[in-house]
C-alpha atoms as a PDB file:
ATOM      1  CA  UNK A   1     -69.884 -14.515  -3.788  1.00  0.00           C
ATOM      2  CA  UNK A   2     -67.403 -12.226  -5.900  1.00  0.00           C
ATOM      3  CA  UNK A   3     -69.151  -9.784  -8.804  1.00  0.00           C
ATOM      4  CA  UNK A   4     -68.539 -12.338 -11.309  1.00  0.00           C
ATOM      5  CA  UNK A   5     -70.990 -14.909 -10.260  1.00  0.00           C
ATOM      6  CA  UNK A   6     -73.976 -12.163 -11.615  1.00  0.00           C
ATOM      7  CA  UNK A   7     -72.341 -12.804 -15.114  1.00  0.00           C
ATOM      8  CA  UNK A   8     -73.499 -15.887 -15.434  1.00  0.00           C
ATOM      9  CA  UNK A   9     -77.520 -15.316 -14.361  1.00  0.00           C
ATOM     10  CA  UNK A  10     -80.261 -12.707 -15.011  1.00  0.00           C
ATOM     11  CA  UNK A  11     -80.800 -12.943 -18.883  1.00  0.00           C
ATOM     12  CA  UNK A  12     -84.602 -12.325 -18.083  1.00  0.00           C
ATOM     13  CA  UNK A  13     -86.246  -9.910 -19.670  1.00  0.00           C
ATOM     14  CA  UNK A  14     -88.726 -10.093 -16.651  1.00  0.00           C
ATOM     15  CA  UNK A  15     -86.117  -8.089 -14.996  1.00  0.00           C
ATOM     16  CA  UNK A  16     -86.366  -5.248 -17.275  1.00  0.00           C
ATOM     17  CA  UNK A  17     -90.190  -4.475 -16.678  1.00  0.00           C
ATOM     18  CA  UNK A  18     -91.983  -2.261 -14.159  1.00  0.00           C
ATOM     19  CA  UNK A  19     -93.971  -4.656 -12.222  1.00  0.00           C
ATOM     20  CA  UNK A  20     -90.252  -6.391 -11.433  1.00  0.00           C
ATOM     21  CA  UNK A  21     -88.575  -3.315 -10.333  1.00  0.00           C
ATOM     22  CA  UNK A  22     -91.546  -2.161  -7.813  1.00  0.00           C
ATOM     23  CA  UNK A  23     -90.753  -5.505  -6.039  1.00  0.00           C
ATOM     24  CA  UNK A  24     -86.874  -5.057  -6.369  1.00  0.00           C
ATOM     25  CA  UNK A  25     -87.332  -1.575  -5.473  1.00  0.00           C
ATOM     26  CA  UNK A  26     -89.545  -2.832  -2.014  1.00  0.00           C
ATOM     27  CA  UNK A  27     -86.693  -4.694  -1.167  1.00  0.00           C
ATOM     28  CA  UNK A  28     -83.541  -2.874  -1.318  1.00  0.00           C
ATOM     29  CA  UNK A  29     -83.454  -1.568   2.514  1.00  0.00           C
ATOM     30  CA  UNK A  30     -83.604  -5.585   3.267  1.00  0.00           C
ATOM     31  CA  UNK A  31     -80.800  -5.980   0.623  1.00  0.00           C
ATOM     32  CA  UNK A  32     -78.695  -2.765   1.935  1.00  0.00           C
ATOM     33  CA  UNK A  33     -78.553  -4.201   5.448  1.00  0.00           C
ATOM     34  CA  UNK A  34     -78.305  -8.258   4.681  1.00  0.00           C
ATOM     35  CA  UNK A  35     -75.437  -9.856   6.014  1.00  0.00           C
ATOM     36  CA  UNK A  36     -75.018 -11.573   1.987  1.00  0.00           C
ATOM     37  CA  UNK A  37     -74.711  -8.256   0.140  1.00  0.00           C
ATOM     38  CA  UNK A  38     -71.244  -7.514  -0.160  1.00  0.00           C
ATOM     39  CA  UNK A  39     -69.442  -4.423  -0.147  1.00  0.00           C
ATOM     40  CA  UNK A  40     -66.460  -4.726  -3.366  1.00  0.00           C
ATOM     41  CA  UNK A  41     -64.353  -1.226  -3.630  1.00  0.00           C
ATOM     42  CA  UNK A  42     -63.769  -0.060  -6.843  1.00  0.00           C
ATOM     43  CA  UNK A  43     -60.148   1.206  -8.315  1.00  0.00           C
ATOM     44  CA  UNK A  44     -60.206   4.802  -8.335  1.00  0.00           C
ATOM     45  CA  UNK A  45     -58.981   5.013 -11.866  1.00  0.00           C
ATOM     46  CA  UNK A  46     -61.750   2.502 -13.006  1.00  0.00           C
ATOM     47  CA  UNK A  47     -63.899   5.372 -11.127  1.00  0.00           C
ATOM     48  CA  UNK A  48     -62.326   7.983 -13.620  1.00  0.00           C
ATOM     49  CA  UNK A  49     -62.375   6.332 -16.288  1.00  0.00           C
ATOM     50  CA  UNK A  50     -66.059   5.396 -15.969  1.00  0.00           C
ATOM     51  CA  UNK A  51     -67.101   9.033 -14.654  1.00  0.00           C
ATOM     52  CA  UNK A  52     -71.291   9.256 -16.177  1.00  0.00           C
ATOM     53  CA  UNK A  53     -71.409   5.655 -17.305  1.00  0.00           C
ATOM     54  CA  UNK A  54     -71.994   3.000 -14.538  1.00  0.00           C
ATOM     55  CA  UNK A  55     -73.505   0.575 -16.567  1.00  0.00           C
ATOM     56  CA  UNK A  56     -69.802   0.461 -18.673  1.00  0.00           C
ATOM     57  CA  UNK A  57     -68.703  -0.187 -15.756  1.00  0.00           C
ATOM     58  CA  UNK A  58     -70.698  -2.825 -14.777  1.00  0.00           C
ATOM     59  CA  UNK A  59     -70.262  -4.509 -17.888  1.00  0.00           C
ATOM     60  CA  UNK A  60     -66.661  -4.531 -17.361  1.00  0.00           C
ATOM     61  CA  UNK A  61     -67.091  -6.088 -14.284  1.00  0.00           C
ATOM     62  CA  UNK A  62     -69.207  -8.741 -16.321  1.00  0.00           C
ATOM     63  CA  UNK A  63     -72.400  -8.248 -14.702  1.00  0.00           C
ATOM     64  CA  UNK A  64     -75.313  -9.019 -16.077  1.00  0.00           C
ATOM     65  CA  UNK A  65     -77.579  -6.454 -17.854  1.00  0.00           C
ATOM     66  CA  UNK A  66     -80.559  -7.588 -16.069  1.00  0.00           C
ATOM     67  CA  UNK A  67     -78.407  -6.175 -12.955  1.00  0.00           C
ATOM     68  CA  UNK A  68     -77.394  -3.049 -13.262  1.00  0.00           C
ATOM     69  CA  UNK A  69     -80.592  -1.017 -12.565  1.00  0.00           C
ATOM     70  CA  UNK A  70     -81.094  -3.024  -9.326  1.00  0.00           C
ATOM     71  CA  UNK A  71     -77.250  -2.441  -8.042  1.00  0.00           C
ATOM     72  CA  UNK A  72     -77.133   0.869  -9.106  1.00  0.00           C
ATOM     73  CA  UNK A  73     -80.748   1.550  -7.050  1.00  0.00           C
ATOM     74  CA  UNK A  74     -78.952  -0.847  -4.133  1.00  0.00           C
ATOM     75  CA  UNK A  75     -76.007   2.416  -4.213  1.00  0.00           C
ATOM     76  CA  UNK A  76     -78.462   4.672  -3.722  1.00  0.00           C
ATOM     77  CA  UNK A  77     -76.808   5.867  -7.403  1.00  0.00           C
ATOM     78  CA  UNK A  78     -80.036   8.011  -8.972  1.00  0.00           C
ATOM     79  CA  UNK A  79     -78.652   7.721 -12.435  1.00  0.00           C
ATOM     80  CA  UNK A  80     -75.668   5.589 -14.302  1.00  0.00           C
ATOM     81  CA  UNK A  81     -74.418   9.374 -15.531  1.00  0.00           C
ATOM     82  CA  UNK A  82     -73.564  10.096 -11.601  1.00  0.00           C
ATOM     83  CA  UNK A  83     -71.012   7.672 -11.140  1.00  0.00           C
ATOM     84  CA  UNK A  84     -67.569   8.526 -11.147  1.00  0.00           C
ATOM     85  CA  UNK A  85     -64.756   9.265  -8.485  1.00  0.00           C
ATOM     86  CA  UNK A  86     -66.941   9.726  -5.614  1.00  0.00           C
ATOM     87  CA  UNK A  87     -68.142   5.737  -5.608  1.00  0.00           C
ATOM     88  CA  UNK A  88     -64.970   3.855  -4.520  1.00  0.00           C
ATOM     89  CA  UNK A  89     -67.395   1.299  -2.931  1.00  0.00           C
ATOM     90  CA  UNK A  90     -70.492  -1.028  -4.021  1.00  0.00           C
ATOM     91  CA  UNK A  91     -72.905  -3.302  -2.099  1.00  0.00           C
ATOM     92  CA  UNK A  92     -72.796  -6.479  -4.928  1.00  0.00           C
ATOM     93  CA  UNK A  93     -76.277  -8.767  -3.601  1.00  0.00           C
ATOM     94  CA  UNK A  94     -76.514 -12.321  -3.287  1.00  0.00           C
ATOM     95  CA  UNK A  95     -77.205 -14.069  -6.109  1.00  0.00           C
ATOM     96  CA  UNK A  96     -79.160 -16.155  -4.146  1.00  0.00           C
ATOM     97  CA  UNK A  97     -81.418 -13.518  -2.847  1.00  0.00           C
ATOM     98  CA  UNK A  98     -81.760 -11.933  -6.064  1.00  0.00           C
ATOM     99  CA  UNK A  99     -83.374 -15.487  -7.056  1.00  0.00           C
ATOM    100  CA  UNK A 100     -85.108 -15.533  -4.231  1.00  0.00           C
ATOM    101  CA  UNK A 101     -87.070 -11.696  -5.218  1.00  0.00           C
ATOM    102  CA  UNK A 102     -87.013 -12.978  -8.969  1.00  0.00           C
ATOM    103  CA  UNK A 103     -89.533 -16.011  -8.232  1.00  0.00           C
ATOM    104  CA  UNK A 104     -91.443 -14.242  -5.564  1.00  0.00           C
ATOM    105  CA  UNK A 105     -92.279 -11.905  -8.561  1.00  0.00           C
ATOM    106  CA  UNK A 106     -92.911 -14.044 -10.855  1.00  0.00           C
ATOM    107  CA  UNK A 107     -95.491 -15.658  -8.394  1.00  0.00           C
ATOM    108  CA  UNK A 108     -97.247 -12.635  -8.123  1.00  0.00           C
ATOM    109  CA  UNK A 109     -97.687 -12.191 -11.858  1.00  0.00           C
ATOM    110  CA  UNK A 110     -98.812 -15.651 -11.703  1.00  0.00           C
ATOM    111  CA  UNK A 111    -101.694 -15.856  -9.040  1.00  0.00           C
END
């Protein structure tokens, strides 16, 4: 899976509440270390030129909004203002598995 398959998914605003990101958030160590996450390195001049605003830089990557708060968490990233030069990697989850933590949330809302 490249970073442009998230484009397409995650217009949810379920992904935007808290109850979501406490399960996303339980789940990122699992994430971190799966085999599906992939690691995509990032130009060093997009790095520059996107020094305090990850979530530009996402967008120019064509993620999905619904995203960026769980990748940036998955990069161990505490805020989209501390990106710049020093990130010349990301870990980019399955889609898949991103699904998969989606509807496990929404069945716990549900029951």
């Amino acid at each position: 899976m490249d970073i442009d398959s998230l484009s397409v998914a995650a217009s949810d605003d379920v992904l935007f509440t808290p109850g979501y990101r406490i399960v996303a958030e339980s789940y990122m160590e699992t994430l971190r270390n799966s085999s599906d996450t992939k690691k995509i390195t990032i130009d060093p001049s997009d790095a520059y030129v996107f020094e305090g605003d990850f979530y530009g830089y996402l967008n120019k990557q064509m993620v999905a909004p619904g995203y960026h708060w769980l990748i940036m968490r998955l990069n161990s990233i505490p805020s989209p203002l501390e990106f710049g030069p020093d990130n010349l990697e990301l870990m980019i989850p399955n889609e898949t598995t991103l699904s998969r933590i989606l509807s496990i949330y929404n069945s716990s809302i549900k029951s």
